[in-house]
Protein backbone atom coordinates (compact mmCIF):
# COMPACT_ATOMS: atom_id res chain seq x y z
CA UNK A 1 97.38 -106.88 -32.67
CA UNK A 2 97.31 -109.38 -35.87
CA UNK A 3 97.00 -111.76 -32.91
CA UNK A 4 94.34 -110.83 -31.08
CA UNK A 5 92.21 -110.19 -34.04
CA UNK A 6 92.65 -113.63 -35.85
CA UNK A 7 91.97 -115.08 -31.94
CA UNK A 8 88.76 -113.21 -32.28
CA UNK A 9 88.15 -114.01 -36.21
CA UNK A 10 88.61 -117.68 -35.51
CA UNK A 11 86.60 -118.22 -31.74
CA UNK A 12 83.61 -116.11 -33.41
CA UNK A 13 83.96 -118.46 -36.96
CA UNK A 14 84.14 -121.56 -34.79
CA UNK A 15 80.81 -120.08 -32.64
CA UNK A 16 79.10 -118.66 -35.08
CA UNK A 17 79.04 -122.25 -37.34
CA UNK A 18 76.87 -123.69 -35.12
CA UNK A 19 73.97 -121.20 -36.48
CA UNK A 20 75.49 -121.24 -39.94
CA UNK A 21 72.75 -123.52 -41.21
CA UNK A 22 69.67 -121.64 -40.56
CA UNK A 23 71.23 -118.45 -42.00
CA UNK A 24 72.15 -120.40 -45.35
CA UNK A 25 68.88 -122.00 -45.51
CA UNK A 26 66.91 -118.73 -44.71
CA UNK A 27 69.15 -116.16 -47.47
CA UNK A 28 70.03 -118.87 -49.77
CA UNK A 29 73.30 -120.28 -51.22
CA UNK A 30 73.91 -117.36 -53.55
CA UNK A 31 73.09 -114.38 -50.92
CA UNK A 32 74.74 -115.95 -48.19
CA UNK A 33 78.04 -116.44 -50.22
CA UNK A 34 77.48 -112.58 -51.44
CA UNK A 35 76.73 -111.53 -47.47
CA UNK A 36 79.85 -113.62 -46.22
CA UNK A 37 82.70 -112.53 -49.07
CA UNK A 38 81.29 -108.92 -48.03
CA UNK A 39 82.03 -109.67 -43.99
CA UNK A 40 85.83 -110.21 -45.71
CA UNK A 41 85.77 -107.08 -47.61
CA UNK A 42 85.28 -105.04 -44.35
CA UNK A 43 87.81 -106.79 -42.44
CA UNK A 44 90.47 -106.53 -45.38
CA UNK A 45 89.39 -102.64 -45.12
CA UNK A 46 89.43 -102.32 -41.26
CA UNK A 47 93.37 -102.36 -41.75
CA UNK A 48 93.52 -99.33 -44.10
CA UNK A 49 92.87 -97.43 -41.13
CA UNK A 50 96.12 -98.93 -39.50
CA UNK A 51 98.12 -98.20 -42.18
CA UNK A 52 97.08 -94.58 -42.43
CA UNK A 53 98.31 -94.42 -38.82
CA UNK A 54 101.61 -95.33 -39.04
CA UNK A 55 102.22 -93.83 -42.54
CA UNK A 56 100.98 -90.01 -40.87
CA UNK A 57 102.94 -91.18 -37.42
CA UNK A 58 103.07 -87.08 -36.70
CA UNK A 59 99.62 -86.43 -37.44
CA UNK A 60 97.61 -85.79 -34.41
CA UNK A 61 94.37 -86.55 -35.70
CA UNK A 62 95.62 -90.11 -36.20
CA UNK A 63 97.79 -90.68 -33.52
CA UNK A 64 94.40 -89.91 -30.97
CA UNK A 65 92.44 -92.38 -33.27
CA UNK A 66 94.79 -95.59 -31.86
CA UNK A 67 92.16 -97.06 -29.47
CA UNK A 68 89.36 -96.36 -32.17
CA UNK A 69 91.47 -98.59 -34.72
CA UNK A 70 92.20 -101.07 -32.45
CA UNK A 71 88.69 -101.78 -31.18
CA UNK A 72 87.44 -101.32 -35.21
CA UNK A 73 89.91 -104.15 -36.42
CA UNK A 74 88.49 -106.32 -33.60
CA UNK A 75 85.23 -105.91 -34.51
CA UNK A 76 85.87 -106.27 -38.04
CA UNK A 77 87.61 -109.38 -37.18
CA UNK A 78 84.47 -111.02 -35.35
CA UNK A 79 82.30 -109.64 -38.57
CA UNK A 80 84.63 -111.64 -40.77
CA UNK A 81 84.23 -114.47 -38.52
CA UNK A 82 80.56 -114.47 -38.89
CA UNK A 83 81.36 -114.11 -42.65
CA UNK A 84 83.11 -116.46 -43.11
CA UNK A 85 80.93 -119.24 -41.26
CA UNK A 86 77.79 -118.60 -43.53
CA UNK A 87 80.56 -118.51 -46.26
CA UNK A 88 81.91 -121.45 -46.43
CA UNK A 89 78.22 -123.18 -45.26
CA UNK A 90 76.90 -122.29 -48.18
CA UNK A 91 79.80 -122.58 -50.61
CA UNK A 92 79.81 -126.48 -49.31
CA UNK A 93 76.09 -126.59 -49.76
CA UNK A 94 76.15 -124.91 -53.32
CA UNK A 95 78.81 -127.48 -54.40
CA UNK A 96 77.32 -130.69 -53.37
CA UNK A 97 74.03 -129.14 -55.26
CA UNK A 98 76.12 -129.17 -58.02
CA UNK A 99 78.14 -132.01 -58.27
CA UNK A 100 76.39 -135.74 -58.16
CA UNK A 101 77.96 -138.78 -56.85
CA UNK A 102 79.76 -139.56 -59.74
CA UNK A 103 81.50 -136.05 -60.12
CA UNK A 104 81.60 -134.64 -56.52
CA UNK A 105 85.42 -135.12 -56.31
CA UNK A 106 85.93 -132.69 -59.48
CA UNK A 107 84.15 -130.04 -58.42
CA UNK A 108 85.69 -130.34 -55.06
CA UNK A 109 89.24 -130.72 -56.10
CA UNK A 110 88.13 -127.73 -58.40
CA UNK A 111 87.53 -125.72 -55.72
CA UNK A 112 90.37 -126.49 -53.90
CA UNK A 113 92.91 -126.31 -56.23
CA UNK A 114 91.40 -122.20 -57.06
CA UNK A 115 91.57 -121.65 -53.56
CA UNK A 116 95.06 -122.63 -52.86
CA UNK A 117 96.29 -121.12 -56.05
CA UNK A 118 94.84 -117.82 -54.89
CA UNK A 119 96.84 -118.07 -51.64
CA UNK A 120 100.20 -117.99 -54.01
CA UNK A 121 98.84 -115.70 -56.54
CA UNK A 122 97.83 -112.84 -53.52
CA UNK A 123 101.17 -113.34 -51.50
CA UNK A 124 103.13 -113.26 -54.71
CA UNK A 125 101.13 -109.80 -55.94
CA UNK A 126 101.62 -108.66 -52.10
CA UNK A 127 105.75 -109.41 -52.41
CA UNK A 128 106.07 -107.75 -55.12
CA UNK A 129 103.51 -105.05 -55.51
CA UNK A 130 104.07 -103.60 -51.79
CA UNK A 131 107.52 -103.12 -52.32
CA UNK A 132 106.98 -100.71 -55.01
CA UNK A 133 104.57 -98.90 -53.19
CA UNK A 134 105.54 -95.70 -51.04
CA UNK A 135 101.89 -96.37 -48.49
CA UNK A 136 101.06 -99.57 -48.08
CA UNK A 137 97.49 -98.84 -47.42
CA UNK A 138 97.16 -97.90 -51.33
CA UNK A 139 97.93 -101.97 -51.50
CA UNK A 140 94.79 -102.49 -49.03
CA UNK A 141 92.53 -99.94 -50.19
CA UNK A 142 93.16 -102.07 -53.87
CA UNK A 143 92.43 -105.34 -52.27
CA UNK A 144 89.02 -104.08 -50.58
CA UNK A 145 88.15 -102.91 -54.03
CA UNK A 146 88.72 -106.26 -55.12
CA UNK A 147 86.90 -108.13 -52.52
CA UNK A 148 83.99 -106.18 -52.74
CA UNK A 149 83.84 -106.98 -56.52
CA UNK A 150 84.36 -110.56 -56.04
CA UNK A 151 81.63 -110.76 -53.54
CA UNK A 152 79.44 -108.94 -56.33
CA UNK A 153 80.68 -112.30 -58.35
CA UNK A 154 78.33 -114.82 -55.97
CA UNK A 155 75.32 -112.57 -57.44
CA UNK A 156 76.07 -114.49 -60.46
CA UNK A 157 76.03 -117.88 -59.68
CA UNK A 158 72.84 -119.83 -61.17
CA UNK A 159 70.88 -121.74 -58.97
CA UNK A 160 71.86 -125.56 -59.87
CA UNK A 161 69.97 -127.98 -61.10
CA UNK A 162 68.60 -130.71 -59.65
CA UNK A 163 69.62 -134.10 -60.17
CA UNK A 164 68.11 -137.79 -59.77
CA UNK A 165 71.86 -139.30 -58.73
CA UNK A 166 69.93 -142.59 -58.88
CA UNK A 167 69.74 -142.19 -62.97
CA UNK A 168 73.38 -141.75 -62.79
CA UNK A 169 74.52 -144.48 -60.28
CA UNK A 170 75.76 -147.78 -62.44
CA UNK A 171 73.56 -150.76 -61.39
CA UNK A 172 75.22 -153.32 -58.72
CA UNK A 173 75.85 -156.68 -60.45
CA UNK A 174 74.18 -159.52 -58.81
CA UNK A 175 76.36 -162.00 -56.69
CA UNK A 176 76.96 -165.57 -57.96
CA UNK A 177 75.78 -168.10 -56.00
């Protein structure tokens, strides 16, 4: 299953950026962001259905529900996909409005280094919070309350600045002749 739906998450991502553009440019940076970290939250909630399954394996209402889960974390998987094109469109887009030529690579290595860090910091909570747990979907149903929060975050984010980079570009020195 986990493979079929990142197959479908990444094809529809890798479709769907081809159109990312217009979205950004029609929502804006800030509303897109919001719209795309919410496309996460539902697929990060599609598999609290899958988790009540096999933690009530006897229960007959969700034993019938195993082709309705299925074709849900699919879908969810192609809505993240969407997501997460117009995502990271206009998180690149709301950097480089940002940053000028002389501090681009900070706020991108910025970025970066938050993003990776949060890939250690969520499979270190997952190794040893789920452990602990006696339903694992209590460890989902935690992180979609989370996601949806952060995407409430991007509401936040002021519109940048403009900035003449020419002002802050050093002047070329003449050549000697």
């Amino acid at each position: 299953m986990g493979f079929y739906a990142l197959g479908v998450l990444y094809c529809t991502f890798g479709a769907m950026s081809f159109f990312a553009s217009p979205i950004v440019l029609c929502l804006g940076d800030k509303w897109t962001m919001f719209v795309g970290a919410l496309c996460y939250a539902f697929y990060v909630g599609a598999f609290i259905l899958a988790l009540e399954r096999s933690e009530h394996p006897n229960s007959e209402k969700w034993a019938s529900m195993y082709n309705f889960i299925y074709g849900f974390i699919l879908v969810s998987a192609a809505i993240c996909g969407f997501g997460a094109s117009i995502l990271w469109v206009a998180e690149g887009k709301y950097i480089s409005n940002c940053a000028q030529k002389a501090n681009s690579g900070f706020f991108n290595s910025f970025f970066w280094a938050f993003l990776m860090s949060s890939q250690v910091i969520g499979n270190l909570m997952a190794a040893l919070v789920i452990p602990e747990l006696n339903q694992e979907s209590t460890f989902f149903i935690v992180l979609t309350g989370l996601c949806f929060a952060s995407a409430c975050l991007f509401l936040l984010l002021r519109v940048p600045i403009p900035t003449d980079d020419a002002k802050t570009e050093e002047p070329e020195e003449a050549e000697e002749v």
